[in-house]
C-alpha atoms as a PDB file:
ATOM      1  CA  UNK A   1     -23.735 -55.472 -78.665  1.00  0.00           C
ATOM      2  CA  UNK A   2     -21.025 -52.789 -77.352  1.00  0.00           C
ATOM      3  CA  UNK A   3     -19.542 -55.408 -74.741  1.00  0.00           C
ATOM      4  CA  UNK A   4     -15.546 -56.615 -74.561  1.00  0.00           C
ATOM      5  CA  UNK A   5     -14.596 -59.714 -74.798  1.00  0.00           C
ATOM      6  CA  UNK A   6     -12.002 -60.909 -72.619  1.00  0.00           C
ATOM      7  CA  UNK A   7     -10.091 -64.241 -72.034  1.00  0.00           C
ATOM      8  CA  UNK A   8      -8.581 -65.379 -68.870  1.00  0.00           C
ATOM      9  CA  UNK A   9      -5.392 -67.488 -67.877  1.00  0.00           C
ATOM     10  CA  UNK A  10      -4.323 -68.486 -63.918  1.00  0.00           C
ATOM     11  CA  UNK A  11      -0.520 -69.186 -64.179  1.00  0.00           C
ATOM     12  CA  UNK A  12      -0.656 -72.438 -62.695  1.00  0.00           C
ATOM     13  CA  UNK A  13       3.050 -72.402 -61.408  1.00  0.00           C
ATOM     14  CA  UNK A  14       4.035 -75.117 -63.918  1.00  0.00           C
ATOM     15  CA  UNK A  15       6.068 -74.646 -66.962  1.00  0.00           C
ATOM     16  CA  UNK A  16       5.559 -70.710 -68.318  1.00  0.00           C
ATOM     17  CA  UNK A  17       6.174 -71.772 -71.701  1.00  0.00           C
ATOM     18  CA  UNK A  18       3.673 -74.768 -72.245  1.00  0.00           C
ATOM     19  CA  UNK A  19       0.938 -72.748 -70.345  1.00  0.00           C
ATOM     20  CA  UNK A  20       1.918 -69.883 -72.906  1.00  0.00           C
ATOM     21  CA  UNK A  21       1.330 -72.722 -75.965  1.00  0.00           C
ATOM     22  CA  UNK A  22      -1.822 -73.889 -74.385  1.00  0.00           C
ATOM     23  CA  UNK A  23      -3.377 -70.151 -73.758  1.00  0.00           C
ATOM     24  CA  UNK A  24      -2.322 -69.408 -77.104  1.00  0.00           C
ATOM     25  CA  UNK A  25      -3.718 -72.665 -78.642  1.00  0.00           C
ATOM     26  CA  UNK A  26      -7.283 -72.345 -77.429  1.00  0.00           C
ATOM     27  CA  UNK A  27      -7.446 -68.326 -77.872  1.00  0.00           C
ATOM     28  CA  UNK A  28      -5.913 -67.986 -80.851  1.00  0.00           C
ATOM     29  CA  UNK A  29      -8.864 -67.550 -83.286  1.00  0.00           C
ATOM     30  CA  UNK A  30     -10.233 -64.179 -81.061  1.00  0.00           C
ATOM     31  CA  UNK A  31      -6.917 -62.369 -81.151  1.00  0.00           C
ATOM     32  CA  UNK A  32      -7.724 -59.189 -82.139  1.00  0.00           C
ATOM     33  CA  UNK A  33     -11.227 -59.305 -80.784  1.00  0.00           C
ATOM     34  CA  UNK A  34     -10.688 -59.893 -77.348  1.00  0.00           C
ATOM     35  CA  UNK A  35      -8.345 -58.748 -74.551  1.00  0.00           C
ATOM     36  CA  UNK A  36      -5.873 -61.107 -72.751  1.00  0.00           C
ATOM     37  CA  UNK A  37      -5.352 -61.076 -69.146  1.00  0.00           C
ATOM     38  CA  UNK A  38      -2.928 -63.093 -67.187  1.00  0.00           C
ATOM     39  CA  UNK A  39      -3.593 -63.409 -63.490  1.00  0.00           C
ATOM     40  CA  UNK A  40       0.137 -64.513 -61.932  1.00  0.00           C
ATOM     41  CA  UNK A  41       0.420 -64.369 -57.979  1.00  0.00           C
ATOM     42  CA  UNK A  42       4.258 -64.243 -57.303  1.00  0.00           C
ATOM     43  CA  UNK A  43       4.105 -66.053 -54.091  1.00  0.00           C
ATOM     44  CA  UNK A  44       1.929 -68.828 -55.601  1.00  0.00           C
ATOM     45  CA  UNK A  45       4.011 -69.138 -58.872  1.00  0.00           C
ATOM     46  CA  UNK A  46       7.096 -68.449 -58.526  1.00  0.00           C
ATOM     47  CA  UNK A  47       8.542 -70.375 -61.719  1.00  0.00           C
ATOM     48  CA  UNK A  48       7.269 -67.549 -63.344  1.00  0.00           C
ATOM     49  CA  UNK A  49       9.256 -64.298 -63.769  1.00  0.00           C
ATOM     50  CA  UNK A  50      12.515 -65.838 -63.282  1.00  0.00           C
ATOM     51  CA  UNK A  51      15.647 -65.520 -65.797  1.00  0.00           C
ATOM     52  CA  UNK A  52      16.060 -68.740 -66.424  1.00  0.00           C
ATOM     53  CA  UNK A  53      19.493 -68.578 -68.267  1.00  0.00           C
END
């Protein structure tokens, strides 16, 4: 029908890499055919972005 598909993810602030697993997990089968976007608010979630080693 000529309209994009796109798939949605609020960084909750908790861990980066299970939200990754879990985004990835239910999304997986429209890679491809729709386009990611991650909404991450620095001053809400600020777990995320950090060098962690």
């Amino acid at each position: 029908m000529g309209k994009l598909l796109g798939i949605y993810h609020y960084a909750g602030g908790g861990d980066p890499v299970a939200e990754a697993d879990y985004f990835y997990t239910q999304t997986k089968n429209y890679v491809g055919e729709a386009v990611p976007a991650l909404d991450w608010e620095e001053y809400q979630n600020p777990k995320f972005g950090k060098d962690l080693n």
